[in-house]
C-alpha atoms as a PDB file:
ATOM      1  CA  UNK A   1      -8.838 -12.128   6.190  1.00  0.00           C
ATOM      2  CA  UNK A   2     -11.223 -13.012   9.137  1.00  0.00           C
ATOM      3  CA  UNK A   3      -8.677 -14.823  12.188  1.00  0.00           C
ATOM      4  CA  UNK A   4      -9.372 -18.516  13.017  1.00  0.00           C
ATOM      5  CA  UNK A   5     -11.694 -19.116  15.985  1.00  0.00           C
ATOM      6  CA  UNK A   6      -9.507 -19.839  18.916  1.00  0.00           C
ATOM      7  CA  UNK A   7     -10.499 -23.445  18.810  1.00  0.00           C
ATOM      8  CA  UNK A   8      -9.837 -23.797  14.778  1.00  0.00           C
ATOM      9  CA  UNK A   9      -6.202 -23.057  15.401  1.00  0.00           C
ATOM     10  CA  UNK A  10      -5.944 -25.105  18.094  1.00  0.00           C
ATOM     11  CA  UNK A  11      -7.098 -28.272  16.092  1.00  0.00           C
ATOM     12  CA  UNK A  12      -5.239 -28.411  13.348  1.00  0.00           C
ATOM     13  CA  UNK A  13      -1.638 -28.572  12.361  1.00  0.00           C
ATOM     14  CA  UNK A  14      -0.932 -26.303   9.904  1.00  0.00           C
ATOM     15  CA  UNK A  15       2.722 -27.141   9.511  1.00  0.00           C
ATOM     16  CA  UNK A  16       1.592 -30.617   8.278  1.00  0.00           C
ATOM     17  CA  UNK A  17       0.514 -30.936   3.947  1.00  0.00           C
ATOM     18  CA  UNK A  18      -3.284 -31.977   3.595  1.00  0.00           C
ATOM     19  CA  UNK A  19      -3.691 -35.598   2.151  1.00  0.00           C
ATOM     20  CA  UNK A  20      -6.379 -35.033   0.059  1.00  0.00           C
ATOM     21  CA  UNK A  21      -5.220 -32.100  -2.046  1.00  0.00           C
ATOM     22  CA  UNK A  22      -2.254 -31.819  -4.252  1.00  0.00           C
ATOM     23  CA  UNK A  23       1.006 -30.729  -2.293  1.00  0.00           C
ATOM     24  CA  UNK A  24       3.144 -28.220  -4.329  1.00  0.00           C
ATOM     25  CA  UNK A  25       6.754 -28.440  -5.259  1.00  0.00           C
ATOM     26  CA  UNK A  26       8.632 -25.275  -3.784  1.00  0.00           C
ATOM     27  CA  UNK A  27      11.723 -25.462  -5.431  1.00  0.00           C
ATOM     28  CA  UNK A  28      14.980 -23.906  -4.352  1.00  0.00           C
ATOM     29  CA  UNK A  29      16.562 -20.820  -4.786  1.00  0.00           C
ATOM     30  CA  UNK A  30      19.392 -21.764  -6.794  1.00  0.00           C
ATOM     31  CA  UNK A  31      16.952 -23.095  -9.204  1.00  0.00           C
ATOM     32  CA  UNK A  32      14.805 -20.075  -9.835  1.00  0.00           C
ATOM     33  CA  UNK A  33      16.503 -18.456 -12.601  1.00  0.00           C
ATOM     34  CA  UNK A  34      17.211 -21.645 -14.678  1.00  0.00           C
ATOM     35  CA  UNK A  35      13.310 -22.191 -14.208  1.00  0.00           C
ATOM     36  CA  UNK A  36      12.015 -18.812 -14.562  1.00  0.00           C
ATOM     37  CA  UNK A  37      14.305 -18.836 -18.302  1.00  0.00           C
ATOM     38  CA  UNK A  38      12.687 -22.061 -18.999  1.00  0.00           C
ATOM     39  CA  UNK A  39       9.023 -20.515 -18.210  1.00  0.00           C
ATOM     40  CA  UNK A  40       9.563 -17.798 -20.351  1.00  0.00           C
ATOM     41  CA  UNK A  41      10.928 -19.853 -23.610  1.00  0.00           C
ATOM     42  CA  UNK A  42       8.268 -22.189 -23.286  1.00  0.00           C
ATOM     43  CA  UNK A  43       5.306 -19.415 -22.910  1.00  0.00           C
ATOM     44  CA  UNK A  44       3.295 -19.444 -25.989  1.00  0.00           C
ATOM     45  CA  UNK A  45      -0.085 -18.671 -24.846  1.00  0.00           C
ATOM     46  CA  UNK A  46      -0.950 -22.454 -24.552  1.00  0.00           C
ATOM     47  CA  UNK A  47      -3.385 -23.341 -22.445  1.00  0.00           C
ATOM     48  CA  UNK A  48      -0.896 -25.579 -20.245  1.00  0.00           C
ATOM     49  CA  UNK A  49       1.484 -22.829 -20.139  1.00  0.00           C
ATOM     50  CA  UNK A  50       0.671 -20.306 -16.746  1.00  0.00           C
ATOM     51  CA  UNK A  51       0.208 -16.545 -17.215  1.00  0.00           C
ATOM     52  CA  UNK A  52       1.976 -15.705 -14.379  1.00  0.00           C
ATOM     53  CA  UNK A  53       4.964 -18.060 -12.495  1.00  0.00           C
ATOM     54  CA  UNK A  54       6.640 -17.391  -9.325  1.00  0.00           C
ATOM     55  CA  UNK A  55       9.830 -19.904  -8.607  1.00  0.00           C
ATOM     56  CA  UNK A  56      11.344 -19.715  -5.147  1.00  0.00           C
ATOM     57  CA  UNK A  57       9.944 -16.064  -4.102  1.00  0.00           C
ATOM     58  CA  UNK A  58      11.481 -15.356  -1.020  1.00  0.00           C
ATOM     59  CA  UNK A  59      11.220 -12.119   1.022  1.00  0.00           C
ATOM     60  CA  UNK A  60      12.731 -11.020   4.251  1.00  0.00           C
ATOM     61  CA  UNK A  61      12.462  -8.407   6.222  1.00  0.00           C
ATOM     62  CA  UNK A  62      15.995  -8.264   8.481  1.00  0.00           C
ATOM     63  CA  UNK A  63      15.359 -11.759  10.131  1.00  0.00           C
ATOM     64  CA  UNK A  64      11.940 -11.771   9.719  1.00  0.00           C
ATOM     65  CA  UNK A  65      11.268 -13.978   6.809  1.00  0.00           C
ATOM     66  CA  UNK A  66       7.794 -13.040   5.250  1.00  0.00           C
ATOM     67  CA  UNK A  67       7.582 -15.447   2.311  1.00  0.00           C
ATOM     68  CA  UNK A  68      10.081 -18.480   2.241  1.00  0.00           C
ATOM     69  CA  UNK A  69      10.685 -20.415  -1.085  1.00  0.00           C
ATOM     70  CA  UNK A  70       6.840 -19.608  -2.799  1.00  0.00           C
ATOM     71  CA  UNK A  71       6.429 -21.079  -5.911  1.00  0.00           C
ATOM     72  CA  UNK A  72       2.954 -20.589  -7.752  1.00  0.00           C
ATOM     73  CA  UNK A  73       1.659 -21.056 -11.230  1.00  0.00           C
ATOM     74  CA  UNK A  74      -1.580 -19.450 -11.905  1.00  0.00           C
ATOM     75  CA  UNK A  75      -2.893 -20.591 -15.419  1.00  0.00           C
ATOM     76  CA  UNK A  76      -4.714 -17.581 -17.837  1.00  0.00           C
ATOM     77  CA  UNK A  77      -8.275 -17.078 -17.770  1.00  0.00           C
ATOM     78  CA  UNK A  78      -8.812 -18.925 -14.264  1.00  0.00           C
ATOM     79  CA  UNK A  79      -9.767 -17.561 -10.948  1.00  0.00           C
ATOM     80  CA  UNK A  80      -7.084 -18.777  -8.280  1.00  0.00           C
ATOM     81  CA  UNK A  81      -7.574 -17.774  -4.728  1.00  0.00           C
ATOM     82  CA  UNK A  82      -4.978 -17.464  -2.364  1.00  0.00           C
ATOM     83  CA  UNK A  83      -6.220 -18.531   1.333  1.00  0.00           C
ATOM     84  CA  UNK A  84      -4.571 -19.008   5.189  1.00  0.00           C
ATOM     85  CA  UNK A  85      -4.422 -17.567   8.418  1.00  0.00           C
ATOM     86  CA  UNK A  86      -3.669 -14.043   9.465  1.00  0.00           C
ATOM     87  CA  UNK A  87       0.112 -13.844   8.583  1.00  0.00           C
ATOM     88  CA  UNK A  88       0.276 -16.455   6.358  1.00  0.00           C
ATOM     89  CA  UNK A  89       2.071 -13.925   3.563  1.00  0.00           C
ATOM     90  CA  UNK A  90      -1.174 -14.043   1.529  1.00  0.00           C
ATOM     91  CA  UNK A  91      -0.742  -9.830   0.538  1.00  0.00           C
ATOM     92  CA  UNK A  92       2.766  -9.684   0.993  1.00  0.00           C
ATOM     93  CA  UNK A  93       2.524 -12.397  -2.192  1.00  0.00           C
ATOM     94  CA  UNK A  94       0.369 -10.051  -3.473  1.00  0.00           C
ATOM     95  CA  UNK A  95       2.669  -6.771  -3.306  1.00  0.00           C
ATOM     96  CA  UNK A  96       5.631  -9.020  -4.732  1.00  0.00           C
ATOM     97  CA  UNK A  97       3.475 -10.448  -7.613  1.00  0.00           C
ATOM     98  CA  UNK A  98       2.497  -6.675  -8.346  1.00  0.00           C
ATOM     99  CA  UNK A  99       5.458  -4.944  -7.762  1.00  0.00           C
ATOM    100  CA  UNK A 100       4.641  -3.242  -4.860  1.00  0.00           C
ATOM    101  CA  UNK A 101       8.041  -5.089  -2.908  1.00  0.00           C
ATOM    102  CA  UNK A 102      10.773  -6.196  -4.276  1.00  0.00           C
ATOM    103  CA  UNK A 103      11.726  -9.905  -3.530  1.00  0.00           C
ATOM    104  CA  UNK A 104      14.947 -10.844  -1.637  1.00  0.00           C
ATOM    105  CA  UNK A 105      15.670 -13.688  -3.988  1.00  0.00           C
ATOM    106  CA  UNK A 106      13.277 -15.892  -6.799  1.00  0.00           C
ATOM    107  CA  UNK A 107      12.017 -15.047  -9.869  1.00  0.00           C
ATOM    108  CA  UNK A 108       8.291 -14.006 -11.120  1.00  0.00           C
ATOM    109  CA  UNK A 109       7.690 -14.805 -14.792  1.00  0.00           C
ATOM    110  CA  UNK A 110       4.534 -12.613 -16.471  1.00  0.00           C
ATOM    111  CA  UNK A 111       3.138 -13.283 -19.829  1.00  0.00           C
ATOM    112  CA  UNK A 112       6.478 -14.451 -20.821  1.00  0.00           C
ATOM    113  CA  UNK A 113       8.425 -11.736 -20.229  1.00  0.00           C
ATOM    114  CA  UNK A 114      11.289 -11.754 -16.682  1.00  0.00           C
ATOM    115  CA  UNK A 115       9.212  -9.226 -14.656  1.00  0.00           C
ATOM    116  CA  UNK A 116      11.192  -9.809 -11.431  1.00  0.00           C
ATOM    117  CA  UNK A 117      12.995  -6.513 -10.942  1.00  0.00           C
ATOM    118  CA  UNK A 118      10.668  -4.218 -12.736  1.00  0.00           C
ATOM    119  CA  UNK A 119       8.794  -1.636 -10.482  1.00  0.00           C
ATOM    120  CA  UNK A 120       4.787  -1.738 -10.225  1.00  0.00           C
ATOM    121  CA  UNK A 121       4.141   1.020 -12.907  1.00  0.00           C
ATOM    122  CA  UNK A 122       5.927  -1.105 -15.729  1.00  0.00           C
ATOM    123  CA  UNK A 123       4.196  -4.381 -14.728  1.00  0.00           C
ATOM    124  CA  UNK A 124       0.838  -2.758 -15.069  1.00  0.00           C
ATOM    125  CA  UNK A 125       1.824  -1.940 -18.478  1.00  0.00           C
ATOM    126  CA  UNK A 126       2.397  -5.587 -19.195  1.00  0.00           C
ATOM    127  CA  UNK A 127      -1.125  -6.174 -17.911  1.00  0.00           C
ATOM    128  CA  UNK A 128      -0.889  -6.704 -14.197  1.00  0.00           C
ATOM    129  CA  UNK A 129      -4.217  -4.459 -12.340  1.00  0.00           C
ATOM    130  CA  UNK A 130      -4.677  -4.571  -8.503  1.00  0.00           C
ATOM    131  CA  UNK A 131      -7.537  -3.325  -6.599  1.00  0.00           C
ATOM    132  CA  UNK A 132      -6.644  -3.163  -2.675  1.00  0.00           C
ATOM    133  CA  UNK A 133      -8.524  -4.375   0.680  1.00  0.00           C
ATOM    134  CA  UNK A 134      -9.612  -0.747   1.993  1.00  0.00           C
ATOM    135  CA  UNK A 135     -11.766   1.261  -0.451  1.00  0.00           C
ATOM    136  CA  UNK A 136      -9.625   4.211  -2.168  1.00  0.00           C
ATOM    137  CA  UNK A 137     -11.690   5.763  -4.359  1.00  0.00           C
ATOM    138  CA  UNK A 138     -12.078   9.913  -5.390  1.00  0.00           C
ATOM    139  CA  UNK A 139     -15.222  10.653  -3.343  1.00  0.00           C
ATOM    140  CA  UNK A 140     -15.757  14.051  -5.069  1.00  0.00           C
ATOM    141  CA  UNK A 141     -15.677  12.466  -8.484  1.00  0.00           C
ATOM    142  CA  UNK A 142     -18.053  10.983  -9.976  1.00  0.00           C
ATOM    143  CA  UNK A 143     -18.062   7.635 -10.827  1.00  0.00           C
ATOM    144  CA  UNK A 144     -17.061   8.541 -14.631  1.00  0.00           C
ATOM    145  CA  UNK A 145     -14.764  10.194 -13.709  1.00  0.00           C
ATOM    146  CA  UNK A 146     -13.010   7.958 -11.145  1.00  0.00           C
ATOM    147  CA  UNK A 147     -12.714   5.392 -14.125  1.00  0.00           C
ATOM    148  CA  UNK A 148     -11.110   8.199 -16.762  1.00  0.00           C
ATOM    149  CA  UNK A 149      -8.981   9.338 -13.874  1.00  0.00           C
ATOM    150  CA  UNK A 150      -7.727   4.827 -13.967  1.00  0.00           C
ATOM    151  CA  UNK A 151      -7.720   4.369 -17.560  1.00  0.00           C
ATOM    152  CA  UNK A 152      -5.614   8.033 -17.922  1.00  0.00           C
ATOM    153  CA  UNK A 153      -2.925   6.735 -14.988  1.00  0.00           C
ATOM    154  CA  UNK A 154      -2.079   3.503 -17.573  1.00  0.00           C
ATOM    155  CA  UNK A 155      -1.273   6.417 -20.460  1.00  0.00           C
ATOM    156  CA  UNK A 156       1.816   7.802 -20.327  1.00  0.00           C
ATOM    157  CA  UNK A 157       0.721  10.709 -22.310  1.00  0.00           C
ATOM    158  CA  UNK A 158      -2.361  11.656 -20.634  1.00  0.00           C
ATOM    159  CA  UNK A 159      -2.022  10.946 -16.841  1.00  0.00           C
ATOM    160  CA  UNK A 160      -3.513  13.033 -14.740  1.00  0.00           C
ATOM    161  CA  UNK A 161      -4.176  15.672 -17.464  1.00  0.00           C
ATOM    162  CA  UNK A 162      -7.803  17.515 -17.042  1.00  0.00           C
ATOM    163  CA  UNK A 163      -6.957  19.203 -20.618  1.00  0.00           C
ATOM    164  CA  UNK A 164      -7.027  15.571 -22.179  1.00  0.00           C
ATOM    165  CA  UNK A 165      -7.494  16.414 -26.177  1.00  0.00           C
ATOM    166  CA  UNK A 166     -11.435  15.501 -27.332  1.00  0.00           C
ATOM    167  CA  UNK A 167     -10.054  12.725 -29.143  1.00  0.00           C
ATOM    168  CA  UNK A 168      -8.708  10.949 -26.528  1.00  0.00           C
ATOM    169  CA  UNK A 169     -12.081  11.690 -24.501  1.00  0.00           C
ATOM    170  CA  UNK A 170     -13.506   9.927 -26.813  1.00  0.00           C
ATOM    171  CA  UNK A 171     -11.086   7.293 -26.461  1.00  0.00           C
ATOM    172  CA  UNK A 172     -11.730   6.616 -23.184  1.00  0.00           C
ATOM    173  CA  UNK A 173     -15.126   7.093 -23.078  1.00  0.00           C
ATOM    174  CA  UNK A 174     -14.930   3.941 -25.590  1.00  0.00           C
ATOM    175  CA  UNK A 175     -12.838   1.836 -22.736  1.00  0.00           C
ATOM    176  CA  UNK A 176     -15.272   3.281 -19.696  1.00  0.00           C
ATOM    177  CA  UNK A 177     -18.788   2.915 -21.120  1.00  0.00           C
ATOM    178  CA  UNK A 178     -18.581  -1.014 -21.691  1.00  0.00           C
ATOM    179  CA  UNK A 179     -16.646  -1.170 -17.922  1.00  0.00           C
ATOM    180  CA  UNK A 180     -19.999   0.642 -16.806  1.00  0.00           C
ATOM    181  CA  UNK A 181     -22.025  -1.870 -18.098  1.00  0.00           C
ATOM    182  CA  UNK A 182     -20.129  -5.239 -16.420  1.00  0.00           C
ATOM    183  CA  UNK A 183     -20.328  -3.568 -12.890  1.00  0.00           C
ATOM    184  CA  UNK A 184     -24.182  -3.090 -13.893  1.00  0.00           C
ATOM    185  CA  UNK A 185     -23.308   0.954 -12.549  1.00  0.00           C
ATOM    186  CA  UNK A 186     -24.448   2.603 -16.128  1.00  0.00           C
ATOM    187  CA  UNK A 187     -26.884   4.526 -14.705  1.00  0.00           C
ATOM    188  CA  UNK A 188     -24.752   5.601 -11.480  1.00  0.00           C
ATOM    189  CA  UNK A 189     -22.127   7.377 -14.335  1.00  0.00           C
ATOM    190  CA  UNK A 190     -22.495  10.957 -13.557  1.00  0.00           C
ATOM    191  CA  UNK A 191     -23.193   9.768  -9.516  1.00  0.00           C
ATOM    192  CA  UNK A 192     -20.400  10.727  -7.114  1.00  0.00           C
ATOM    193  CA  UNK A 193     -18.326   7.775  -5.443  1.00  0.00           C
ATOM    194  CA  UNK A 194     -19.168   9.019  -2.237  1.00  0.00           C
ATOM    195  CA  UNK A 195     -22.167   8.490  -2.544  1.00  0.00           C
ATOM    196  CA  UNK A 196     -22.476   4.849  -3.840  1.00  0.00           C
ATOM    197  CA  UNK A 197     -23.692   2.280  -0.899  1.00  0.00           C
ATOM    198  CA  UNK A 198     -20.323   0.225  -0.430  1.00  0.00           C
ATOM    199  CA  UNK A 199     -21.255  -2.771  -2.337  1.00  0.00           C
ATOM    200  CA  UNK A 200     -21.094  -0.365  -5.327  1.00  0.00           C
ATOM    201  CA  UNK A 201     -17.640   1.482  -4.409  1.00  0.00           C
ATOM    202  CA  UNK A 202     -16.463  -1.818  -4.313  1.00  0.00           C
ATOM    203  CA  UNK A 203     -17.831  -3.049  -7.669  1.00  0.00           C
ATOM    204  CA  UNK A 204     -16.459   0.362  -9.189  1.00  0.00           C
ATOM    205  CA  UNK A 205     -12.392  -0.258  -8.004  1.00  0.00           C
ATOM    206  CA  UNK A 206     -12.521  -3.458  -9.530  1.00  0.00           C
ATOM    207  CA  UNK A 207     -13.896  -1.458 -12.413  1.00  0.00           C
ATOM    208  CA  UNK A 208     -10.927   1.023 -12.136  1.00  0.00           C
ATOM    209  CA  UNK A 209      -8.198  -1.846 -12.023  1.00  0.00           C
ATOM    210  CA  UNK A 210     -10.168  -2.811 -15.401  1.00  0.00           C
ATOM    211  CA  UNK A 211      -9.604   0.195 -16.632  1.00  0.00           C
ATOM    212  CA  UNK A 212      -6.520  -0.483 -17.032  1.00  0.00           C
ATOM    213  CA  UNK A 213      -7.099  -2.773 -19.635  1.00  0.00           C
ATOM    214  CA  UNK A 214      -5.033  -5.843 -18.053  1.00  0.00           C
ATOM    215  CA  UNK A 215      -4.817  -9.664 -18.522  1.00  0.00           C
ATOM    216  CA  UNK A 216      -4.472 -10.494 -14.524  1.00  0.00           C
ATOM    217  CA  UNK A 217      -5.884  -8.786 -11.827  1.00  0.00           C
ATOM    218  CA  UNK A 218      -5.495  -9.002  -8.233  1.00  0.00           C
ATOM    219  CA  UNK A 219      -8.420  -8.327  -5.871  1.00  0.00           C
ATOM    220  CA  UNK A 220      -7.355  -8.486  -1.868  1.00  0.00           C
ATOM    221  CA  UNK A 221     -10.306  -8.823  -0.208  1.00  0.00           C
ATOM    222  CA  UNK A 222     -13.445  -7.627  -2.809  1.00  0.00           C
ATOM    223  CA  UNK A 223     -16.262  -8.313  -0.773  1.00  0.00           C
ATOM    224  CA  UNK A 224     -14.804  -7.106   2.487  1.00  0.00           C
ATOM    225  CA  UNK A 225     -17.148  -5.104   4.509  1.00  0.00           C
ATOM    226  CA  UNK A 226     -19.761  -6.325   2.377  1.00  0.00           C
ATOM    227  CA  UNK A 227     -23.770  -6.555   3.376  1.00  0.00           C
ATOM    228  CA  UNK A 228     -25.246 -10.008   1.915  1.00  0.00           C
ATOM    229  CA  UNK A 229     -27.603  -8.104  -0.320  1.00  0.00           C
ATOM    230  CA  UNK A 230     -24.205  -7.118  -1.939  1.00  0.00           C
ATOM    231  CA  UNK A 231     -22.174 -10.468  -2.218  1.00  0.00           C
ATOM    232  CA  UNK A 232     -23.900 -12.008  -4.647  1.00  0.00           C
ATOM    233  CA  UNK A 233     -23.113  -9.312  -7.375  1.00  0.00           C
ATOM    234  CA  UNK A 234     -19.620  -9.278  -6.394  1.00  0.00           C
ATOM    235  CA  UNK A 235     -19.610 -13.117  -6.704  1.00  0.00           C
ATOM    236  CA  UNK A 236     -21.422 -13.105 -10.627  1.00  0.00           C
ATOM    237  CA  UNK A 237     -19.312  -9.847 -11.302  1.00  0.00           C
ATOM    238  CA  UNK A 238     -16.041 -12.048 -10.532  1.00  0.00           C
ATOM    239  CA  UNK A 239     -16.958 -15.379 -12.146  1.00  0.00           C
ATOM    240  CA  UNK A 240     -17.429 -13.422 -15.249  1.00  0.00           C
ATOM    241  CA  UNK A 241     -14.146 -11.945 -15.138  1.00  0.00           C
ATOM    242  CA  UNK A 242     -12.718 -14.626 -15.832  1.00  0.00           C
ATOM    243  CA  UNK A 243     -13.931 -15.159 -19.265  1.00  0.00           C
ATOM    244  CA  UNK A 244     -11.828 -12.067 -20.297  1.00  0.00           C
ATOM    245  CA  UNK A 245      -8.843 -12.205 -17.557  1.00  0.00           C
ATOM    246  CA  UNK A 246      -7.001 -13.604 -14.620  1.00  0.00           C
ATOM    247  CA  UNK A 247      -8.447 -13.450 -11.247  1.00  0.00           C
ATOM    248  CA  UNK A 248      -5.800 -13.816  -8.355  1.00  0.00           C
ATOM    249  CA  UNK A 249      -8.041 -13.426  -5.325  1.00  0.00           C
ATOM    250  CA  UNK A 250      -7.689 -13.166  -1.222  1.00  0.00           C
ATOM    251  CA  UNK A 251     -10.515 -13.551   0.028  1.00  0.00           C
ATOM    252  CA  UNK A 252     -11.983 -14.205   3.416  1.00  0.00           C
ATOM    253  CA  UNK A 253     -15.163 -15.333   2.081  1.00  0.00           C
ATOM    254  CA  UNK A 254     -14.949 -19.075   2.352  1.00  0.00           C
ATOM    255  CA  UNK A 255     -17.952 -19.875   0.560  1.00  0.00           C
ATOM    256  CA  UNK A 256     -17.557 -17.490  -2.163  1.00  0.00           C
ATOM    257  CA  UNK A 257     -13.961 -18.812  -2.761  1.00  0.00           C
ATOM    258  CA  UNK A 258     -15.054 -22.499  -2.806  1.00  0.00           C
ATOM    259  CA  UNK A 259     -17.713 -21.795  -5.484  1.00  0.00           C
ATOM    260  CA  UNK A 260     -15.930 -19.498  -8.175  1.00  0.00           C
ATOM    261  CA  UNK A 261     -12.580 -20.835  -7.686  1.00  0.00           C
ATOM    262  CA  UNK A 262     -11.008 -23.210 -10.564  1.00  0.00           C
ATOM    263  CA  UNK A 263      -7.789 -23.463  -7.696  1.00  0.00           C
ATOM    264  CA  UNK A 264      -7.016 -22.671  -4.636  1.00  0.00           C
ATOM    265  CA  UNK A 265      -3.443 -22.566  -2.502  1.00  0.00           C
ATOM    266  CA  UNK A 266      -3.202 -22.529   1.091  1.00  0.00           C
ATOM    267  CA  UNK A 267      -0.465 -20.385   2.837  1.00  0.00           C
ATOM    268  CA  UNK A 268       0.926 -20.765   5.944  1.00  0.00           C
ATOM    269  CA  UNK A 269       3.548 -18.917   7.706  1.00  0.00           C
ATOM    270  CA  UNK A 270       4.938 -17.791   4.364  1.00  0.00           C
ATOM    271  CA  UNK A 271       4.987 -21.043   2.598  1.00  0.00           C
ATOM    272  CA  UNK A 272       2.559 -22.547   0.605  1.00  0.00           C
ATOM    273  CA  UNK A 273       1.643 -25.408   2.117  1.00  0.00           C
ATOM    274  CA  UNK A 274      -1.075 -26.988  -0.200  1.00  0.00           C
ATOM    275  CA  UNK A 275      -2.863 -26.249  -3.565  1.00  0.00           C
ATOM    276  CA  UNK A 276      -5.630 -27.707  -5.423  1.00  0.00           C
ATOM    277  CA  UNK A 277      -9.561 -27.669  -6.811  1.00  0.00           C
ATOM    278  CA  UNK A 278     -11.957 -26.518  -4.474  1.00  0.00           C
ATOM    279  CA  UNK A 279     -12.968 -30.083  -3.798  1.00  0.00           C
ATOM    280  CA  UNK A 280      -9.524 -31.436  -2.300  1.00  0.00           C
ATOM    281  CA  UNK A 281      -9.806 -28.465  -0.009  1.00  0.00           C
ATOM    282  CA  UNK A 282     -13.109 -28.904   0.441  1.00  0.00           C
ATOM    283  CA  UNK A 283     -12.915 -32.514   0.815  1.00  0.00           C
ATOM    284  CA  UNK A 284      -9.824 -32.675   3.450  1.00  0.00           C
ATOM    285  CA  UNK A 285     -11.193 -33.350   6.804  1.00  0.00           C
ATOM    286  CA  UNK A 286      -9.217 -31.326   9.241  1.00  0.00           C
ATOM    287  CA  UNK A 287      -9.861 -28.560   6.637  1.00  0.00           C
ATOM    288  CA  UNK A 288     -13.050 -28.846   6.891  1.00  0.00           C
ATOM    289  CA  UNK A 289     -12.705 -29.196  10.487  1.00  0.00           C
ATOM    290  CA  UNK A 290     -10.332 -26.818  11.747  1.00  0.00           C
ATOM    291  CA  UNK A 291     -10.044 -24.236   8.957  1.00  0.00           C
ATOM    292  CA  UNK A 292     -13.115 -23.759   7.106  1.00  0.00           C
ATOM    293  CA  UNK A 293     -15.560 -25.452   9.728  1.00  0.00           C
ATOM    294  CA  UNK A 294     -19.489 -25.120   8.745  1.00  0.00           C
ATOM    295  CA  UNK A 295     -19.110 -22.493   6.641  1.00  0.00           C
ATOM    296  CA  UNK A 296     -18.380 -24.621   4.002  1.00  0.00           C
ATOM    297  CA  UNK A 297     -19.977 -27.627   5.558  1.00  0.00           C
ATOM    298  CA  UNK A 298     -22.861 -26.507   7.748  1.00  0.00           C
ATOM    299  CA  UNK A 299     -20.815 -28.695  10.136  1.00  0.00           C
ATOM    300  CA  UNK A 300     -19.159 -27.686  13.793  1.00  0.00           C
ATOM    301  CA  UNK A 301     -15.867 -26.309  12.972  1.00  0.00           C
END
């Protein structure tokens, strides 16, 4: 995410809750299990019920204490952004959520199920999909083929097999041809990655975190690096997403996050230190002021 202007950081208190949006319980530690078991008995795929809850995620590095005490509901079918300063813990949250790290203490409820100790591979069998800030795609395949490659790494009994049986081909063809068509790259199919302006590389990794046929996905950063002509599709791509998933999004794009967000929580220095619509972010006057400034307003920051 972008860094503050020098002056933005100075103005504005970021160790103080905003007024106008909701603050957010934390929780403690000795609490997280008890809630965590309640989460997952209460999960029923109600609408009030979230599709992913984090109780008192902590994680430390020696002294260093990278997340303290995060708690976060993030409710199914929604697009919930996580924004705050450089260091704020907004992708170390991310690599916990995933699986990436493991947590020092807390617990992360997914779909129902405890996923708090299981590795990154198992959660994205339970439906968890991440696509990362820097652009890893295979160059020398084409973009087909980068999307087979991602829907054959979720299947245990074809990943990374080039002999793949016709029938499962045929399978995947049936997964990959209607993920073509929602990044609008159809007729790029037989193109090589490398060659796609960035705007479509990045269009095609959201595609391959698709491919894994999840119910949340994480994008860190989608539109970084991005030329306007390009932000625009990113922005419909990810609104629609949400009709058919989760979105859990970083993004330094403040106007983009204000107008596809349903919520949006503030970190800083590895606590959450506010959450709520776009509108009590928007709204909050030193927010406006100090963090977000006239790109959200037009304003002087």
């Amino acid at each position: 995410m972008a860094a503050l202007a020098p002056a933005a950081r100075a103005g504005f208190d970021w160790s103080q809750p905003l007024h106008a949006a909701r603050p957010v319980g934390t929780g403690r530690a000795d609490r997280a299990a008890a809630e965590a078991t309640r989460c997952a008995q209460q999960y029923g795929g109600l609408v009030s019920d979230p599709i992913l809850h984090a109780t008192a995620v902590t994680k430390r590095y020696g002294k260093f204490t990278a997340l303290d005490d995060v708690t976060l509901r993030i409710m199914p079918r929604t697009v919930h952004s996580v924004i705050g300063p450089n260091g704020a813990g907004k992708t170390t949250l991310f690599h916990v959520l995933t699986g990436t790290l493991p947590i020092t203490s807390g617990n992360i409820v997914f779909d129902g199920h405890d996923v708090t100790r299981e590795a990154d591979y198992r959660r994205v069998k339970r439906g968890i999909a991440r696509s990362f800030q820097v652009t890893s795609l295979f160059a020398n395949l084409s973009v087909r083929e980068n999307l087979r490659v991602a829907v054959q790494g979720v299947d245990s009994n074809h990943a990374f097999n080039a002999w793949m049986p016709p029938r499962g081909a045929l399978e995947h063809t049936g997964i990959v041809d209607p993920i073509l068509e929602r990044l609008a790259l159809t007729r790029f199919a037989g193109t090589l990655a490398g060659a796609l302006s960035h705007g479509q590389q990045r269009r095609l990794e959201v595609g391959m975190a698709l491919a894994a046929q999840p119910k949340a996905i994480f994008l860190d950063e989608p539109t970084s690096g991005m030329g306007i002509d390009d932000l625009d599709d990113m922005k419909q791509l990810i609104r629609g997403l949400r009709d058919d998933y989760t979105v859990v999004l970083i993004e330094h794009n403040m106007g983009i996050v204000m107008d596809i967000s349903d919520t949006i929580t503030v970190m800083q220095q590895g606590r959450v230190l506010v959450e709520g619509r776009p509108d009590d972010i928007r709204g909050d006057e030193r927010v406006r002021r100090a963090y977000l400034g006239n790109m959200i307003t037009g304003g002087r920051a």
